[in-house]
PDB file of N, CA and C in Angstrom:
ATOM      1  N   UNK A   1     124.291  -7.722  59.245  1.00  0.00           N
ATOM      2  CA  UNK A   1     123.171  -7.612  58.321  1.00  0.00           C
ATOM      3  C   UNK A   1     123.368  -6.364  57.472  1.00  0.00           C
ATOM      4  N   UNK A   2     123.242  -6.511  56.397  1.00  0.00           N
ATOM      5  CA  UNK A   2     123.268  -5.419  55.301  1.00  0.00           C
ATOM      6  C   UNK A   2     121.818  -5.332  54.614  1.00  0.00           C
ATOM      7  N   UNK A   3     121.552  -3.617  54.522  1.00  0.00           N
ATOM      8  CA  UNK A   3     120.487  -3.431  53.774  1.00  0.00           C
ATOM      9  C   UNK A   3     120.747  -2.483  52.524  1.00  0.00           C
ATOM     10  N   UNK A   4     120.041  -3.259  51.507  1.00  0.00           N
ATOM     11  CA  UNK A   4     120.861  -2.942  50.284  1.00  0.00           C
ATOM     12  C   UNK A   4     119.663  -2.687  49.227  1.00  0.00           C
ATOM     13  N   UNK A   5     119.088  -1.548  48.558  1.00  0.00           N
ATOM     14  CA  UNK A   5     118.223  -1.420  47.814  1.00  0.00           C
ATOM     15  C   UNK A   5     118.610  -1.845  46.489  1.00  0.00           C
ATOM     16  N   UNK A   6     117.299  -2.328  45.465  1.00  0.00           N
ATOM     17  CA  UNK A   6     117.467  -2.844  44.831  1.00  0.00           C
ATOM     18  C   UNK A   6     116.068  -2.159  43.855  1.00  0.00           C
ATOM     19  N   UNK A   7     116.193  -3.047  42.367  1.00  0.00           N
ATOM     20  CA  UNK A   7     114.960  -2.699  41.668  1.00  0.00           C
ATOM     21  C   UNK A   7     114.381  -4.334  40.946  1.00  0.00           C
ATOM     22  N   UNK A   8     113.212  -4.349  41.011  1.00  0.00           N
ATOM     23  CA  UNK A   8     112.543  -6.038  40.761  1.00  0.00           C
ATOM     24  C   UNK A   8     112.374  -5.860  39.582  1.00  0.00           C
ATOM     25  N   UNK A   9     112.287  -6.086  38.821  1.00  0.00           N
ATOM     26  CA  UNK A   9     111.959  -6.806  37.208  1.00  0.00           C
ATOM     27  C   UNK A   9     112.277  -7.841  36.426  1.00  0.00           C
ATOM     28  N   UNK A  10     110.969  -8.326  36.082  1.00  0.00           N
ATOM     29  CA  UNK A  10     111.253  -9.559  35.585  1.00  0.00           C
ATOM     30  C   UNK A  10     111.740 -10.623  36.390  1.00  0.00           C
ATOM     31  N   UNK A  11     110.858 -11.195  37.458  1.00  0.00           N
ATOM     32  CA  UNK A  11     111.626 -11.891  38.468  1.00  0.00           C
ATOM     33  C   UNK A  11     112.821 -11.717  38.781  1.00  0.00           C
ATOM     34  N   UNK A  12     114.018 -10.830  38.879  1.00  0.00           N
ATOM     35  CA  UNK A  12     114.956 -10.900  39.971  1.00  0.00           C
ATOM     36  C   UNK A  12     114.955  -9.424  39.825  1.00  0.00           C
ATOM     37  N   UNK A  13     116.107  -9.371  40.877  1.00  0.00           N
ATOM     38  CA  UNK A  13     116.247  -7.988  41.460  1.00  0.00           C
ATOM     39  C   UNK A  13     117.945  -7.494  40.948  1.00  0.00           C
ATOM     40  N   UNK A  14     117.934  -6.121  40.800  1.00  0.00           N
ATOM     41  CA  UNK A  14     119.029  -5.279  40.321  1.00  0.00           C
ATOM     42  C   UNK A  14     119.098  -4.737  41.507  1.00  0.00           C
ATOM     43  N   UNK A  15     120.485  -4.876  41.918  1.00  0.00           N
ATOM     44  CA  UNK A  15     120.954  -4.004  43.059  1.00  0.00           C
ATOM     45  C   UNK A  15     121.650  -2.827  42.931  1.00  0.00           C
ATOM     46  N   UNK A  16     121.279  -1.904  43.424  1.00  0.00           N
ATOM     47  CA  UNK A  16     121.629  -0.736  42.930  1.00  0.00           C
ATOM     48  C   UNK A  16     123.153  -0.065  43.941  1.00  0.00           C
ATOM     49  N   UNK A  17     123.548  -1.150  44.804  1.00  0.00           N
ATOM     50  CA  UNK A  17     125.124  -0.423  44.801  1.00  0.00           C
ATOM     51  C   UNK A  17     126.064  -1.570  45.274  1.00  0.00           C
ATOM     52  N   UNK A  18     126.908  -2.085  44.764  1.00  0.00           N
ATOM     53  CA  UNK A  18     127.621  -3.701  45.429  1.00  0.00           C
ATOM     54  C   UNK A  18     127.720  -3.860  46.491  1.00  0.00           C
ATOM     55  N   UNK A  19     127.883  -5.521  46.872  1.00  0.00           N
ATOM     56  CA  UNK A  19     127.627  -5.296  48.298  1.00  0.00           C
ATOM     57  C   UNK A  19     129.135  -6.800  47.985  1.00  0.00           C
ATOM     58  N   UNK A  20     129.617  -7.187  49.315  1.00  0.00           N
ATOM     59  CA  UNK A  20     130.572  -8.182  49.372  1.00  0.00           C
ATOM     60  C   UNK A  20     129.602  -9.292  50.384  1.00  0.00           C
ATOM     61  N   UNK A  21     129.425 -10.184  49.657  1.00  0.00           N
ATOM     62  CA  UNK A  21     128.463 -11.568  50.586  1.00  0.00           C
ATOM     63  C   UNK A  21     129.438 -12.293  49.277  1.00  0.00           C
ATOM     64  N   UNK A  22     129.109 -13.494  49.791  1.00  0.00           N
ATOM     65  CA  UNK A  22     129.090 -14.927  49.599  1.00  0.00           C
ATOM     66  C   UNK A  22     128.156 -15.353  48.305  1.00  0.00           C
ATOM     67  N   UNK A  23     128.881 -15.754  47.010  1.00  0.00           N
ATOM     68  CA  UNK A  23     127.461 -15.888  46.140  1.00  0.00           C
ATOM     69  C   UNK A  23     126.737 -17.390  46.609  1.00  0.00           C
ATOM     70  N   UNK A  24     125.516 -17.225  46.485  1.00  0.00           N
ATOM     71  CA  UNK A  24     124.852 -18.267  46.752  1.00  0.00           C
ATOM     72  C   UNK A  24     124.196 -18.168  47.759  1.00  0.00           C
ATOM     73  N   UNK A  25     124.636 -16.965  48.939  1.00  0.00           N
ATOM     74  CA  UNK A  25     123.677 -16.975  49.974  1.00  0.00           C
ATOM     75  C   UNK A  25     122.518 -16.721  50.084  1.00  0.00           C
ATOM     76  N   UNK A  26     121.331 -17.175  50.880  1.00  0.00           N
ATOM     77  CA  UNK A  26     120.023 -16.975  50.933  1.00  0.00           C
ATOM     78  C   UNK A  26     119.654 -15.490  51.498  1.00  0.00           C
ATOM     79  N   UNK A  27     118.765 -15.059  50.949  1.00  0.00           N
ATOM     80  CA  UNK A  27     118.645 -13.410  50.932  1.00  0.00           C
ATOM     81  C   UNK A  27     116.647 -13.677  51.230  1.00  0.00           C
ATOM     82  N   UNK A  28     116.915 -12.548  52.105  1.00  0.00           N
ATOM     83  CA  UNK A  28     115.265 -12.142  52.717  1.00  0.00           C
ATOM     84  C   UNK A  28     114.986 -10.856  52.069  1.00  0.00           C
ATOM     85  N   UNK A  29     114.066 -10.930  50.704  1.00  0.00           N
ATOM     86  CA  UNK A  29     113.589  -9.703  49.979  1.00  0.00           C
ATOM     87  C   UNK A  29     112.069  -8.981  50.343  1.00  0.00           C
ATOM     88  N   UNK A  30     112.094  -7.663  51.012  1.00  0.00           N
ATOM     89  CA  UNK A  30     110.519  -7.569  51.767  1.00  0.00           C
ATOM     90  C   UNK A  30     110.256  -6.399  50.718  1.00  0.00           C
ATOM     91  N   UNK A  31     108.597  -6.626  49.937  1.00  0.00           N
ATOM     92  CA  UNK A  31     108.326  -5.516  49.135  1.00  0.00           C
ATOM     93  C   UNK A  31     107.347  -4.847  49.874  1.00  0.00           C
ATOM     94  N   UNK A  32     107.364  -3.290  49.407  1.00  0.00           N
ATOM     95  CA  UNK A  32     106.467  -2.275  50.344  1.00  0.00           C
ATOM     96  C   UNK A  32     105.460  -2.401  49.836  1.00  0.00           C
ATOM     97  N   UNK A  33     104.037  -2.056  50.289  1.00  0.00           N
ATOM     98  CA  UNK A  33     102.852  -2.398  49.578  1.00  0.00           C
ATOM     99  C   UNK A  33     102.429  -1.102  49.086  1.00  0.00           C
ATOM    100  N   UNK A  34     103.228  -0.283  47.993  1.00  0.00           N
ATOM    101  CA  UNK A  34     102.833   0.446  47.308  1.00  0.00           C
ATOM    102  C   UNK A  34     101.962   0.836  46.660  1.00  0.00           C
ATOM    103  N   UNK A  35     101.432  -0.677  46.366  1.00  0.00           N
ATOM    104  CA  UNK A  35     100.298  -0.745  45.136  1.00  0.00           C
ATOM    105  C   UNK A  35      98.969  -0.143  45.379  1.00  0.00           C
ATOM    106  N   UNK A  36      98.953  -0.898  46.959  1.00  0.00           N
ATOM    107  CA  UNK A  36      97.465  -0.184  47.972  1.00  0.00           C
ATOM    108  C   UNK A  36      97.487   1.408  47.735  1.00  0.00           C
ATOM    109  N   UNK A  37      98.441   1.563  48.258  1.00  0.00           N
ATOM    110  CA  UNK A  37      98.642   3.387  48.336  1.00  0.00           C
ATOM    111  C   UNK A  37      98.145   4.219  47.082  1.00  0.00           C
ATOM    112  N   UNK A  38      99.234   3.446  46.033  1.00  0.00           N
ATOM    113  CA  UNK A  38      98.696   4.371  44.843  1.00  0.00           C
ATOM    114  C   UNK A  38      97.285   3.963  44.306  1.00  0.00           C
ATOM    115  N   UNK A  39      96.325   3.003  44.795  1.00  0.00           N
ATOM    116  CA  UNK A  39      94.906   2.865  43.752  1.00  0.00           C
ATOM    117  C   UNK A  39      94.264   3.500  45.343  1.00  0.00           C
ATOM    118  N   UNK A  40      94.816   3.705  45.959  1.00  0.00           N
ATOM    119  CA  UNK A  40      93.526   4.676  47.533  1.00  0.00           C
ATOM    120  C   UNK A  40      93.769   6.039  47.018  1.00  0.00           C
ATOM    121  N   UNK A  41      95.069   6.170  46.388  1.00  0.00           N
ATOM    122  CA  UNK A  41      95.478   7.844  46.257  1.00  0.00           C
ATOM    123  C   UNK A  41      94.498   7.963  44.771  1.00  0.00           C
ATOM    124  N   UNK A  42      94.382   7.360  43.819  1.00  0.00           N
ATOM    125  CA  UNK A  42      94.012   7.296  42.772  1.00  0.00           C
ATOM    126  C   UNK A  42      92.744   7.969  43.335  1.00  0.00           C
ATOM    127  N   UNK A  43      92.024   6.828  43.602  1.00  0.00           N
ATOM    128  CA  UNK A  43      90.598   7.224  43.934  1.00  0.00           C
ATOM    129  C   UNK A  43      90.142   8.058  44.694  1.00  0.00           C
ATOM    130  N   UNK A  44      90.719   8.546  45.985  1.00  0.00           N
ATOM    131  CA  UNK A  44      90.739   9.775  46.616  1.00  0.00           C
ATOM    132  C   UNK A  44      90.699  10.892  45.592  1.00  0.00           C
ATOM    133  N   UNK A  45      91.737  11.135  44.948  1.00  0.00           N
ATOM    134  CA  UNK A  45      92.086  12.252  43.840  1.00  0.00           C
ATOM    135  C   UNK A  45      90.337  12.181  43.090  1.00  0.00           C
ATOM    136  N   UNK A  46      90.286  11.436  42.644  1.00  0.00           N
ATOM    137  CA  UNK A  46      89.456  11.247  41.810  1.00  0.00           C
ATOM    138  C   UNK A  46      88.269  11.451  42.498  1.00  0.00           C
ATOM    139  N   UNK A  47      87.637  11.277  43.560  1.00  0.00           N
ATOM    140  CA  UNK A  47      86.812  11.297  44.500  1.00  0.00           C
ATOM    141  C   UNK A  47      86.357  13.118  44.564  1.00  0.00           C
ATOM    142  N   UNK A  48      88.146  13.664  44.983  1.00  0.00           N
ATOM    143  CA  UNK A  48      87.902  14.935  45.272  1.00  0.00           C
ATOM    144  C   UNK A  48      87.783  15.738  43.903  1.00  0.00           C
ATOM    145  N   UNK A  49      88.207  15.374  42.955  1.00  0.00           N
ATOM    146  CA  UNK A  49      87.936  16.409  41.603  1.00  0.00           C
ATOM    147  C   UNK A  49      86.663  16.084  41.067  1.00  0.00           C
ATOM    148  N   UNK A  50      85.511  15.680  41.541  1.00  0.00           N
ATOM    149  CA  UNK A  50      84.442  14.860  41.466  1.00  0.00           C
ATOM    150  C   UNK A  50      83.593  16.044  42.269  1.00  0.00           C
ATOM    151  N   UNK A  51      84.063  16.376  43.915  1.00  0.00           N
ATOM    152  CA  UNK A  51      83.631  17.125  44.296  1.00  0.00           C
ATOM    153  C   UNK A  51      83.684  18.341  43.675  1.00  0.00           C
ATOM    154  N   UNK A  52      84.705  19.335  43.696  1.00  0.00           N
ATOM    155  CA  UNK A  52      85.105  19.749  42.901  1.00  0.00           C
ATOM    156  C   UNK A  52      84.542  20.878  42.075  1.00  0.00           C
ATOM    157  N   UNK A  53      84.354  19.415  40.723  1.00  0.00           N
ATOM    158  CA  UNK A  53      83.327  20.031  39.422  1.00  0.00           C
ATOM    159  C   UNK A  53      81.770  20.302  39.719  1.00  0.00           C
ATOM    160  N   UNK A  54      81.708  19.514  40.925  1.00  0.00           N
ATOM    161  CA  UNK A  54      80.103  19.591  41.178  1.00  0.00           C
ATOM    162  C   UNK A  54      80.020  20.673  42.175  1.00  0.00           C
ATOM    163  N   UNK A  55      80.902  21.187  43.284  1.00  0.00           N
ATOM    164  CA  UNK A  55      80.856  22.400  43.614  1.00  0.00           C
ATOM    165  C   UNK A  55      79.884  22.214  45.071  1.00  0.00           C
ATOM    166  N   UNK A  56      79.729  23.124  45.894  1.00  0.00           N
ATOM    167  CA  UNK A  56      79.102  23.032  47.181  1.00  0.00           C
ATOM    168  C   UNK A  56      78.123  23.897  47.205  1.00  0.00           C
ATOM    169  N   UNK A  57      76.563  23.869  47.584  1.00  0.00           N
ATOM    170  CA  UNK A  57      75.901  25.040  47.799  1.00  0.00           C
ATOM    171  C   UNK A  57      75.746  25.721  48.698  1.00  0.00           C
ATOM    172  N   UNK A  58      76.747  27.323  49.033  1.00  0.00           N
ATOM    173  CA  UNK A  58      76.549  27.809  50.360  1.00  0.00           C
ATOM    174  C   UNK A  58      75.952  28.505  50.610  1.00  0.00           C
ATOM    175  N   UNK A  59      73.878  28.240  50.225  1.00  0.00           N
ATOM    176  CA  UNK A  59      73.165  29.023  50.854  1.00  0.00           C
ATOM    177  C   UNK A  59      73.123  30.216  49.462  1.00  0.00           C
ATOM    178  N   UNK A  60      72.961  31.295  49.920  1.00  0.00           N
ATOM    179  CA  UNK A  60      72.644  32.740  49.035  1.00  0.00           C
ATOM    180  C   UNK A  60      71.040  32.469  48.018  1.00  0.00           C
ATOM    181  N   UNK A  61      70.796  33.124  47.608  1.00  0.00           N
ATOM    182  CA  UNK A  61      69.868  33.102  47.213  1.00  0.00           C
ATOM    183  C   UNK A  61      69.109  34.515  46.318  1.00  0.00           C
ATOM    184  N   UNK A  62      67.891  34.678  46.290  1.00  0.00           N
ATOM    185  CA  UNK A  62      66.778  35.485  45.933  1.00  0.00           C
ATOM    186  C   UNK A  62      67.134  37.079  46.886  1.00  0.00           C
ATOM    187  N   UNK A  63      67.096  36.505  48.054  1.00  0.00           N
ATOM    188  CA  UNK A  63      67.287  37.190  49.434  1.00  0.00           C
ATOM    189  C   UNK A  63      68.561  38.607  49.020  1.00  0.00           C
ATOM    190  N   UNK A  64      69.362  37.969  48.420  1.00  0.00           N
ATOM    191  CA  UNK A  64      70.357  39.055  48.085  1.00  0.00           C
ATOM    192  C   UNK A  64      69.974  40.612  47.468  1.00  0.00           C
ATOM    193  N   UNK A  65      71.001  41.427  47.477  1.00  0.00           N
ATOM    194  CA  UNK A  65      70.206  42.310  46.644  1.00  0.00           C
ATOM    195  C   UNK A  65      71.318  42.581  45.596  1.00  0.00           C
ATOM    196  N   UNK A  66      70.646  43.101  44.356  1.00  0.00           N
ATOM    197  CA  UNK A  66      71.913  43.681  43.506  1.00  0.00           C
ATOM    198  C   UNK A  66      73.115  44.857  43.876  1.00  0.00           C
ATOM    199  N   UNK A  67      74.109  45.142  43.550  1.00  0.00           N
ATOM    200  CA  UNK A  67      74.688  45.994  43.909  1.00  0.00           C
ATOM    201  C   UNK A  67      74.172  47.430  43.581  1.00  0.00           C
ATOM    202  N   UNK A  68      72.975  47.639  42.338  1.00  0.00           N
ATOM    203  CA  UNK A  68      72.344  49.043  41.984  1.00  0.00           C
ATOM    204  C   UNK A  68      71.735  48.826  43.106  1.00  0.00           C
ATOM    205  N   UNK A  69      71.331  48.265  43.979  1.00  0.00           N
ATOM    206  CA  UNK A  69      69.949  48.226  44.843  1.00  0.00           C
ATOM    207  C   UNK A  69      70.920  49.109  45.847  1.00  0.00           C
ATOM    208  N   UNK A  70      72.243  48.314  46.769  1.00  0.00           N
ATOM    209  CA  UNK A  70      72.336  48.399  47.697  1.00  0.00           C
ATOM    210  C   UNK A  70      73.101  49.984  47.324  1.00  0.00           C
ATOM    211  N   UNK A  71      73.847  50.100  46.702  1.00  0.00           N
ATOM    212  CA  UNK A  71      74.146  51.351  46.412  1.00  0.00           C
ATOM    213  C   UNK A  71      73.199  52.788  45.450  1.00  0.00           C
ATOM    214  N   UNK A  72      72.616  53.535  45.741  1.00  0.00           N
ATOM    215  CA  UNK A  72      71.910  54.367  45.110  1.00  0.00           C
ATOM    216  C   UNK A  72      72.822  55.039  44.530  1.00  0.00           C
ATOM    217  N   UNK A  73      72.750  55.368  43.306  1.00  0.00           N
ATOM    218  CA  UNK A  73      73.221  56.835  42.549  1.00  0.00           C
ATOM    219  C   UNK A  73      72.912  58.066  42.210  1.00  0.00           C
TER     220      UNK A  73
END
């Protein structure tokens, strides 16, 4: 068994380094499911620069004091 990468377009495939078979033989082509990955990564990304711009509130407030306050001159 030989495994031999290749590139798909346009219904068939370009093989990207020769191989010695038999022309005509039947070939088992398995594609990775890339596609999932990149529209979950998409939206993740997008999800988190979402967070992001909108920012987290950690608390602080009124309660604080200015820095003239806490330091006298």
């Amino acid at each position: 068994m030989n495994v031999v990468k290749g590139i798909y377009k346009g219904n068939s495939i370009k093989l990207l380094e020769p191989i010695t078979a038999k022309q005509g033989i039947e070939v088992e082509v398995i594609f990775p499911n890339t596609v999932d990955k990149e529209v979950s990564f998409v939206n993740a990304m997008s999800q988190e620069i979402d967070r992001m711009n909108k920012g987290f509130s950690l608390g602080g407030g009124h309660y604080y004091q200015k820095r003239e306050e806490l330091h006298e001159r």
